[in-house]
C-alpha atoms as a PDB file:
ATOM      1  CA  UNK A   1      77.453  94.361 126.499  1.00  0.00           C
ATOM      2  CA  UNK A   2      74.451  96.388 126.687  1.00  0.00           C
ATOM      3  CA  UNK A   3      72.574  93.805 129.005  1.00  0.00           C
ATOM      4  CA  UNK A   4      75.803  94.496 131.207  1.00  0.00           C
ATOM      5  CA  UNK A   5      75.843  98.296 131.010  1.00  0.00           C
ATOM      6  CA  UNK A   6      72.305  98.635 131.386  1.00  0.00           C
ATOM      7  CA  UNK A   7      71.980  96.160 135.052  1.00  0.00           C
ATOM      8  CA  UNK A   8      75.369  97.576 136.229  1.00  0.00           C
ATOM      9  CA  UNK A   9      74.119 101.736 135.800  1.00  0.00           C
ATOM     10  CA  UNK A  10      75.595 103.850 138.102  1.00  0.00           C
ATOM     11  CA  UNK A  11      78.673 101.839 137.208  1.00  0.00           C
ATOM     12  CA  UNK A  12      80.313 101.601 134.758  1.00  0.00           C
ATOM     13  CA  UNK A  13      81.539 104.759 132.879  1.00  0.00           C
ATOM     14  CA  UNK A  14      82.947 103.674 130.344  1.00  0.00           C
ATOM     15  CA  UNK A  15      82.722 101.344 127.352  1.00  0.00           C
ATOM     16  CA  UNK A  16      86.233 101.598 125.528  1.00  0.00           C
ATOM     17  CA  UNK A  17      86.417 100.099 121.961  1.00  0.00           C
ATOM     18  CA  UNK A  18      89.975  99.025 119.931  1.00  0.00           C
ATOM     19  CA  UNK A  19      88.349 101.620 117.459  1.00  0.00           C
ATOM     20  CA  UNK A  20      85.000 102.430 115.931  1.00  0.00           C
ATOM     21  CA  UNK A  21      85.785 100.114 112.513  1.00  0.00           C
ATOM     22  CA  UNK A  22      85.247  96.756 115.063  1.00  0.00           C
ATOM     23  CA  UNK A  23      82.740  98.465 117.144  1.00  0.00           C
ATOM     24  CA  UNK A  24      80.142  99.245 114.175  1.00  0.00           C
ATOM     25  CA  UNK A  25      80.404  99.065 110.228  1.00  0.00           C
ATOM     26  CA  UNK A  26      77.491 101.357 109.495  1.00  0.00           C
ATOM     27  CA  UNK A  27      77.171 105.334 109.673  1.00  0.00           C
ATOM     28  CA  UNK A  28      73.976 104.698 111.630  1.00  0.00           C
ATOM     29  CA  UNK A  29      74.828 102.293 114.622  1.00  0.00           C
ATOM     30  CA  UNK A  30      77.543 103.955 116.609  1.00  0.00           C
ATOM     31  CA  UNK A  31      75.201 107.144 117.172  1.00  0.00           C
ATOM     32  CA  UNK A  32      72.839 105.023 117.992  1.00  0.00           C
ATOM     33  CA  UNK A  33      74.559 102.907 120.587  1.00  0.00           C
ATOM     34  CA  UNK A  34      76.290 106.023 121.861  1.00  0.00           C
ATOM     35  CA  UNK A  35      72.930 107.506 122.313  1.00  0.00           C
ATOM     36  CA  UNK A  36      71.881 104.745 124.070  1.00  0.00           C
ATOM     37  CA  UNK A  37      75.053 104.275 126.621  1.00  0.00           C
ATOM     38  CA  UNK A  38      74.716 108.087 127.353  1.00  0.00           C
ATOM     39  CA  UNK A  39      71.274 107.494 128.400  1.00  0.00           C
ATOM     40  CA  UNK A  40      73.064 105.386 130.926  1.00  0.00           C
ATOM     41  CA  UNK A  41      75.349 107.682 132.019  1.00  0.00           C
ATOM     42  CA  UNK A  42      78.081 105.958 130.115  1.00  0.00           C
ATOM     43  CA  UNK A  43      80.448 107.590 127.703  1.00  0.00           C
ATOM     44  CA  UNK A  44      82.229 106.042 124.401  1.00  0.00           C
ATOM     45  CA  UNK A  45      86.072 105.932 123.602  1.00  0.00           C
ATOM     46  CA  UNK A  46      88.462 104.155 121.707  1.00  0.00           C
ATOM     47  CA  UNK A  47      91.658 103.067 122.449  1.00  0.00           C
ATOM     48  CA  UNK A  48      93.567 104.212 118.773  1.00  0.00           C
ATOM     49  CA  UNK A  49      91.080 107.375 118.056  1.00  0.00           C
ATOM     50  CA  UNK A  50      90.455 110.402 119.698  1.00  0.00           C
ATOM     51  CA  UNK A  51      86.950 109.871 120.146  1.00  0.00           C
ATOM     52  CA  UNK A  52      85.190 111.663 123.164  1.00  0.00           C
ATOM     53  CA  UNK A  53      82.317 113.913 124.320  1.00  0.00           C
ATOM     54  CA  UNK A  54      83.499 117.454 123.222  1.00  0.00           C
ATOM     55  CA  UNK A  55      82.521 118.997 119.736  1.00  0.00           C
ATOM     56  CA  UNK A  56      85.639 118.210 118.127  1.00  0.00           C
ATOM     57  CA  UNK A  57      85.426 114.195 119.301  1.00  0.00           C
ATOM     58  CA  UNK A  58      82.203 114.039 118.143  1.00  0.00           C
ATOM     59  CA  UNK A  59      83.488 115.230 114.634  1.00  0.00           C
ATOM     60  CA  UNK A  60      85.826 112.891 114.287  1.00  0.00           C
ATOM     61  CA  UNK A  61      83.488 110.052 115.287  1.00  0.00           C
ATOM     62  CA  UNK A  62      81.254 111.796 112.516  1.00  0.00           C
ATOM     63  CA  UNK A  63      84.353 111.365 110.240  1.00  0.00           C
ATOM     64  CA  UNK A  64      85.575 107.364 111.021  1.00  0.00           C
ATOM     65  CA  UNK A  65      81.990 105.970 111.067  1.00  0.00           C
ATOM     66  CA  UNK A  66      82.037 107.241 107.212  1.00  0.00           C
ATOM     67  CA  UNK A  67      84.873 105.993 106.601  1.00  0.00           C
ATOM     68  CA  UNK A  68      84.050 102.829 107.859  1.00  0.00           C
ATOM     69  CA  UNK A  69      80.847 102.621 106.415  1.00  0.00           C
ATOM     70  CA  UNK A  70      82.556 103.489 102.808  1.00  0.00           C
ATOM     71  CA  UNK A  71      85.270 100.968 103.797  1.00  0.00           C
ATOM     72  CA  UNK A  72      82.550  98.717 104.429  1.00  0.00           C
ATOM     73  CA  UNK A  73      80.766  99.536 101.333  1.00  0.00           C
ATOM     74  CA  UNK A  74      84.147  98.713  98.847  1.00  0.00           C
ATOM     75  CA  UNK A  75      84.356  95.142 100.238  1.00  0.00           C
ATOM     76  CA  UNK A  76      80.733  94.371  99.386  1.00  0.00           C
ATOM     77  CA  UNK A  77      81.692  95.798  96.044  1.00  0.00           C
ATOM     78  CA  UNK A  78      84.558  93.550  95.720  1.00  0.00           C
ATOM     79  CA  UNK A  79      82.928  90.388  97.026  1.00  0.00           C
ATOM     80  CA  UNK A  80      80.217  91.032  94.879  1.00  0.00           C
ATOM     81  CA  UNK A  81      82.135  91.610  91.671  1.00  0.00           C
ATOM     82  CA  UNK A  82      84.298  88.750  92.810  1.00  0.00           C
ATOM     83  CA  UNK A  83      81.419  86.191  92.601  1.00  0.00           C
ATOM     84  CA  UNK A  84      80.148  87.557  89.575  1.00  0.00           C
ATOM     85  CA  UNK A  85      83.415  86.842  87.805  1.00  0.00           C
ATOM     86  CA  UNK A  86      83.518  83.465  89.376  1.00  0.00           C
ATOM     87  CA  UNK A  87      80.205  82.483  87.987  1.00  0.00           C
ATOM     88  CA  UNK A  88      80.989  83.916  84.567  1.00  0.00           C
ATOM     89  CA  UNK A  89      84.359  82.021  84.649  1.00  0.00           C
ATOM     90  CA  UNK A  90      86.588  85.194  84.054  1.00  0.00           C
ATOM     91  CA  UNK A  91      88.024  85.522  87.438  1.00  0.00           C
ATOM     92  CA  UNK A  92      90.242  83.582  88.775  1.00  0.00           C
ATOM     93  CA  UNK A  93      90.889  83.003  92.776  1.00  0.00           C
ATOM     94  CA  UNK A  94      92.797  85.545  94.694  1.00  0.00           C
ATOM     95  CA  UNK A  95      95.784  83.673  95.457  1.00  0.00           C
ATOM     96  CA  UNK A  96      99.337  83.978  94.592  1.00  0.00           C
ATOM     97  CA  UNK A  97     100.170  82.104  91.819  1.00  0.00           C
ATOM     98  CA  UNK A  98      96.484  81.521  91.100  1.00  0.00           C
ATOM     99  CA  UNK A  99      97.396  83.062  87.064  1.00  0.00           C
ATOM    100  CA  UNK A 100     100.096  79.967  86.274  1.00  0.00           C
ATOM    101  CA  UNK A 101      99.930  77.016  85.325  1.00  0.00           C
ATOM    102  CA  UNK A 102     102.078  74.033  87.350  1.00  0.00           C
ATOM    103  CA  UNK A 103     104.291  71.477  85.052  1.00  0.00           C
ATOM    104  CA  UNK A 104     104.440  68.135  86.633  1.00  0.00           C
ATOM    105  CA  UNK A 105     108.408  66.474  86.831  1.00  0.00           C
ATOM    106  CA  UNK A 106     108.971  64.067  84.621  1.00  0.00           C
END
């Protein structure tokens, strides 16, 4: 996508994301990338956030790359946890009806 922004300046305009959770899962890259599209005279937005150039878009985008990073964070957590208990044999797999124990018909 960059490649494409970056032969086709002058342009394109836009780059328009489902919302900032897909587009990056760290604090760090979607200021980054945004820095670099605006060096191309492109601006960022998202189709389900109200992302955009003014002070109070740039808050929010402040706001929902925590939360994804955090969100991002908590499933590391899990997974992690998750394979510890597997290895220690105390977990047991996350599916329903995992817990009991099948009787075979007579």
């Amino acid at each position: 996508m960059l490649t494409y922004c970056r032969l086709n300046k002058g342009r394109v305009h836009f780059v328009v994301v489902f919302n900032l959770t897909r587009f990056a899962r760290d604090t760090y890259d979607p200021f980054a990338l945004r820095s670099h599209l605006q060096s191309l005279g492109i601006s960022l937005r998202s189709a389900t956030e109200p992302i955009d150039d003014t002070s109070t878009g740039k808050l929010m985008e402040g706001v929902l790359a925590a939360f994804a990073q955090f969100d991002n964070d908590c499933r590391s957590d899990r997974t992690r946890a998750g394979m510890k208990a597997a290895l220690a044999g105390t977990g047991t797999m996350d599916v329903p009806g995992a817990d009991r124990v099948l009787e075979r018909p007579a």
